[in-house]
Protein backbone atom coordinates (compact mmCIF):
# COMPACT_ATOMS: atom_id res chain seq x y z
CA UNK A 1 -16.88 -11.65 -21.38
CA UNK A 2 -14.44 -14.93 -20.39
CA UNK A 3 -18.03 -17.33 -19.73
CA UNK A 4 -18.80 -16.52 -23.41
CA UNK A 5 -15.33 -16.84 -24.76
CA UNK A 6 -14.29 -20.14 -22.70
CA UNK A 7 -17.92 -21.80 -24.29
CA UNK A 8 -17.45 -20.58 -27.59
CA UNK A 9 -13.85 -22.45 -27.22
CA UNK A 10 -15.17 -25.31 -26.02
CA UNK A 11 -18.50 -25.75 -28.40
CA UNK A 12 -17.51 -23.47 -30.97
CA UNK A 13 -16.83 -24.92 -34.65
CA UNK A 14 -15.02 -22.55 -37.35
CA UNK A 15 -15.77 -23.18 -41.11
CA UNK A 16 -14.88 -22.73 -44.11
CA UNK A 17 -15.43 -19.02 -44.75
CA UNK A 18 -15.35 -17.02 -42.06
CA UNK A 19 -18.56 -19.31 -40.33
CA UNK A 20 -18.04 -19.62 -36.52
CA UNK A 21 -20.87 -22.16 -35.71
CA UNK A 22 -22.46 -21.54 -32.36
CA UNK A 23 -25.65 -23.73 -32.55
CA UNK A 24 -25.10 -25.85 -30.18
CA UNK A 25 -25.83 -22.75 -27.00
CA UNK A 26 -26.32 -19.81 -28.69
CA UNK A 27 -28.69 -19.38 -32.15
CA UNK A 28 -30.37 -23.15 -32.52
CA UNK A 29 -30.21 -24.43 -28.99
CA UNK A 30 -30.04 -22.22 -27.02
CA UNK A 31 -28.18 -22.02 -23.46
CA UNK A 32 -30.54 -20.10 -21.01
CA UNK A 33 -28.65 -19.46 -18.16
CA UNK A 34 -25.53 -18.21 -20.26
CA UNK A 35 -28.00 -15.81 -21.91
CA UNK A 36 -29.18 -14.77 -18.75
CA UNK A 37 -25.19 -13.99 -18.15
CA UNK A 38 -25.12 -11.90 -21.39
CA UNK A 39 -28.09 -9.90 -20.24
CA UNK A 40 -26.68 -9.23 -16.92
CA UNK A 41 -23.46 -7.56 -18.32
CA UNK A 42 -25.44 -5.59 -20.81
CA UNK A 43 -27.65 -4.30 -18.43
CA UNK A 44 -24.29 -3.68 -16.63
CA UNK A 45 -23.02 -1.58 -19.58
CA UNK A 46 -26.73 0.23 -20.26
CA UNK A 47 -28.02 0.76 -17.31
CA UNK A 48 -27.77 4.44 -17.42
CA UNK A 49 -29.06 4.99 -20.89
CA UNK A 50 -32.75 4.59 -20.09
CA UNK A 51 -33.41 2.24 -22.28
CA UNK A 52 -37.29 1.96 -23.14
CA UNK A 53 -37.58 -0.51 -25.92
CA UNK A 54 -34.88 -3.87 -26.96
CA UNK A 55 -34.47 -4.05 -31.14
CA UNK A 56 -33.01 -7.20 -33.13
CA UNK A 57 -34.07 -9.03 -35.85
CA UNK A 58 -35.78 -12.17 -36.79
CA UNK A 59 -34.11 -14.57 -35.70
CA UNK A 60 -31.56 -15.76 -34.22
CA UNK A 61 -31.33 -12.21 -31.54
CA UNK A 62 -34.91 -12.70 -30.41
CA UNK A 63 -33.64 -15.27 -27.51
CA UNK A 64 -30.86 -13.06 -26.29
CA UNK A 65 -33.15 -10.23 -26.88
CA UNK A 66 -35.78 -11.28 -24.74
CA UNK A 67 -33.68 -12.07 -21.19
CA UNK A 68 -32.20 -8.17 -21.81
CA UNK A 69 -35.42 -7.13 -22.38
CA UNK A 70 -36.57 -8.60 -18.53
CA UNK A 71 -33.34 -7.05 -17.36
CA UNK A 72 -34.27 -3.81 -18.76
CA UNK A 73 -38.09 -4.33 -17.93
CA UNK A 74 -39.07 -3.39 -21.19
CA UNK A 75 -40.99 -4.79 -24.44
CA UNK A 76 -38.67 -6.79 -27.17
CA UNK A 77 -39.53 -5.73 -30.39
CA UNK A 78 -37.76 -7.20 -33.42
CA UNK A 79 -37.81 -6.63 -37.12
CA UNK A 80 -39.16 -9.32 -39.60
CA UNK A 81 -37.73 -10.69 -42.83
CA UNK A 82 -41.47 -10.99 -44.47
CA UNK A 83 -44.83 -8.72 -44.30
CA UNK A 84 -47.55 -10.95 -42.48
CA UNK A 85 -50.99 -10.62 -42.33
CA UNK A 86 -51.40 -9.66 -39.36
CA UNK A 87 -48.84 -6.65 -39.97
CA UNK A 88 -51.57 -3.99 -41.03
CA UNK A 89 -50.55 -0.36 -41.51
CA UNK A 90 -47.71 1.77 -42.05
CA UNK A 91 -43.96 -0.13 -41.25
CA UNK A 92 -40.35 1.02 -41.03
CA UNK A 93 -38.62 -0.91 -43.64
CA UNK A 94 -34.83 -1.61 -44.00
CA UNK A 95 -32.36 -3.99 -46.57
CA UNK A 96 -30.72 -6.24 -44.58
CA UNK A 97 -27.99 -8.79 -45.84
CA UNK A 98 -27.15 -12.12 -43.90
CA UNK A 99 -23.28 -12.88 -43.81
CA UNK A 100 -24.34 -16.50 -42.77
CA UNK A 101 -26.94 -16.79 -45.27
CA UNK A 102 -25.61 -14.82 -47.79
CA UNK A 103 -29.54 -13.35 -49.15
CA UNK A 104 -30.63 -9.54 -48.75
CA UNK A 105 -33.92 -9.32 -46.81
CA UNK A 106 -36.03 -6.13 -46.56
CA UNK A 107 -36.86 -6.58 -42.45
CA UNK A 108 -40.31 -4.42 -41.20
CA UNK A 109 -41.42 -3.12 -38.19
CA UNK A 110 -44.48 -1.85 -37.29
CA UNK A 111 -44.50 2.04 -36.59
CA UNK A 112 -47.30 1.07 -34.10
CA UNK A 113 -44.35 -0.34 -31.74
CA UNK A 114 -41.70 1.89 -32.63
CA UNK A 115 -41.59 5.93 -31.16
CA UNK A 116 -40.32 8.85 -31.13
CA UNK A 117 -40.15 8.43 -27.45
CA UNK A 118 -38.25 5.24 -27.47
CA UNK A 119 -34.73 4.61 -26.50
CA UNK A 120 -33.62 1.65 -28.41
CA UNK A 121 -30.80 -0.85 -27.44
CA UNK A 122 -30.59 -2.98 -30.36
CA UNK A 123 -29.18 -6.63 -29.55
CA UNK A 124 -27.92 -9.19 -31.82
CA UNK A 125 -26.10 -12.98 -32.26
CA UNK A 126 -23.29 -11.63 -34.20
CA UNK A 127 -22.01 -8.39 -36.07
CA UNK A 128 -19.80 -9.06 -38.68
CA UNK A 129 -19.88 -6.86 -42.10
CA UNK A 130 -22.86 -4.48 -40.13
CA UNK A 131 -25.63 -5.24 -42.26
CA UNK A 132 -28.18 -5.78 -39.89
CA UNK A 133 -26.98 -3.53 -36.96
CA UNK A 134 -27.14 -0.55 -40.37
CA UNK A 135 -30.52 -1.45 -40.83
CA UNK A 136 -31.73 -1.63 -37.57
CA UNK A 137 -29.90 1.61 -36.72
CA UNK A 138 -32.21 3.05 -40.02
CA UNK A 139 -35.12 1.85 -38.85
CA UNK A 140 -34.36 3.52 -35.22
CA UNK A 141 -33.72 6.54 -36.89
CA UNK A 142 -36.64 7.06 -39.50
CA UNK A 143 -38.62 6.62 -36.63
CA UNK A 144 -37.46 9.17 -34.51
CA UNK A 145 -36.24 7.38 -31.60
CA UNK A 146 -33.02 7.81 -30.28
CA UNK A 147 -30.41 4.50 -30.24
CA UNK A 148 -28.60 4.68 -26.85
CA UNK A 149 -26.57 1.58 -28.71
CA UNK A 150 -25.93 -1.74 -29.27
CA UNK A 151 -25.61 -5.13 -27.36
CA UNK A 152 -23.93 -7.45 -29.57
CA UNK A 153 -22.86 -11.15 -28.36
CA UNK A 154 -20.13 -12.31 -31.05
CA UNK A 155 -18.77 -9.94 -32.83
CA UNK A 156 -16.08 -10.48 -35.62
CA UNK A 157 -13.36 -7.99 -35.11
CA UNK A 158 -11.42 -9.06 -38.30
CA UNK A 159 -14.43 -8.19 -40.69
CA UNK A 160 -15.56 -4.30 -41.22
CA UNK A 161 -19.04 -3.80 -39.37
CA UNK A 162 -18.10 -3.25 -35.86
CA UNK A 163 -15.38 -0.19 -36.98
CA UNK A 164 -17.45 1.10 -39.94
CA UNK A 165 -20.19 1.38 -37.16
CA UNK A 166 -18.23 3.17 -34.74
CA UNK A 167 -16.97 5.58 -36.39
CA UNK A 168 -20.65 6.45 -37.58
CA UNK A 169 -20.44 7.07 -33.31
CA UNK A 170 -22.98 4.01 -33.08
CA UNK A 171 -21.89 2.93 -29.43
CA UNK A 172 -21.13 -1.24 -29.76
CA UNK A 173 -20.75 -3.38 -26.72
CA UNK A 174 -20.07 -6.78 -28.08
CA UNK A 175 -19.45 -9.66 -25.33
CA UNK A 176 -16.97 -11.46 -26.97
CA UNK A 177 -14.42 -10.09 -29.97
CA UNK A 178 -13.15 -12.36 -32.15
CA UNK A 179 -9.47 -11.26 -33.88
CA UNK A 180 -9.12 -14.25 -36.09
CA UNK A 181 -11.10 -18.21 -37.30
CA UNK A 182 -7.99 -19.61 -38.33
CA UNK A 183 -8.47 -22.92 -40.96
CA UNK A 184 -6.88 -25.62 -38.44
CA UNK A 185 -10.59 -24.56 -35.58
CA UNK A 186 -8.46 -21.96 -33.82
CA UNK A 187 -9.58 -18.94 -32.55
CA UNK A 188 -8.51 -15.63 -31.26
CA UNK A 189 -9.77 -13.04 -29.30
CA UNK A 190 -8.97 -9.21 -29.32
């Protein structure tokens, strides 16, 4: 998508590591209309596949995840890093490690929200070893419901998640592919 790749040239900050910082529009502050952009084209690319309930996890997906989820016309569900109190009752549970963060979480959901009936696009910031798009995909499955895919909006092509995902034929549209973060800020897309 060239909107998302011209702004993540323009406000986009590579560091050290393999970190592409996107903060300033896309998973601190976060740039509404360009999100409503990103849900436009991936209702554009899932429109067919029925899709019945949106997936991500706490927290940086839940913004995206909500404008698909109005595109879709269909409740936002998303998977969280802790147990609450007001969690009561059986949940689908998943290990889930952050590239940014570097720290495993086990992420919940409540079976109460999740079906058998469901058809689950899963949506999410980034997708860059596949640790969270695996354990969503888990969580989809132990509960029956069927994953028409995933909506991803940066995904780094030069780390393994995206092709370890697809060729466990977990369909990936990702917005904007990123080949290489070069030391000097430069970037390159696929």
């Amino acid at each position: 998508m060239k909107l998302l790749e011209e702004r993540i040239l323009r406000d986009g900050k590579v560091k050290e590591g393999g970190i592409l910082k996107v903060d300033a529009f896309l998973n601190h502050q976060m740039d509404i209309d360009l999100f409503e952009e990103m849900a436009d084209e991936l209702y554009r690319l899932y429109v067919t596949e029925n899709v019945t309930k949106i997936l991500t996890v706490e927290a940086s997906g839940i913004g995206i995840a909500c404008i698909v989820g109005q595109r879709f016309k269909c409740p936002v569900l998303f998977a969280k890093k802790t147990k609450t109190k007001n969690i009561d009752g059986a949940v689908y549970s998943a290990e889930v490690e952050s590239f940014t963060h570097g720290t495993t979480y086990k992420v919940i959901v409540s079976k109460d929200y999740l079906l058998p009936s469901d058809r689950v696009l899963i949506i999410d910031d980034f997708l860059a070893n596949g640790a969270a798009l695996s354990g969503l995909a888990k969580i989809v499955n132990d509960a029956g419901a069927t994953l028409v895919g995933a909506g991803i909006a940066i995904e780094k092509a030069f780390q393994p998640g995206g092709e370890m995902l697809r060729k466990k034929g977990i369909r990936i549209e990702s917005l904007a592919r990123i080949k290489s973060l070069r030391e000097d800020g430069g970037i390159e897309f696929c």
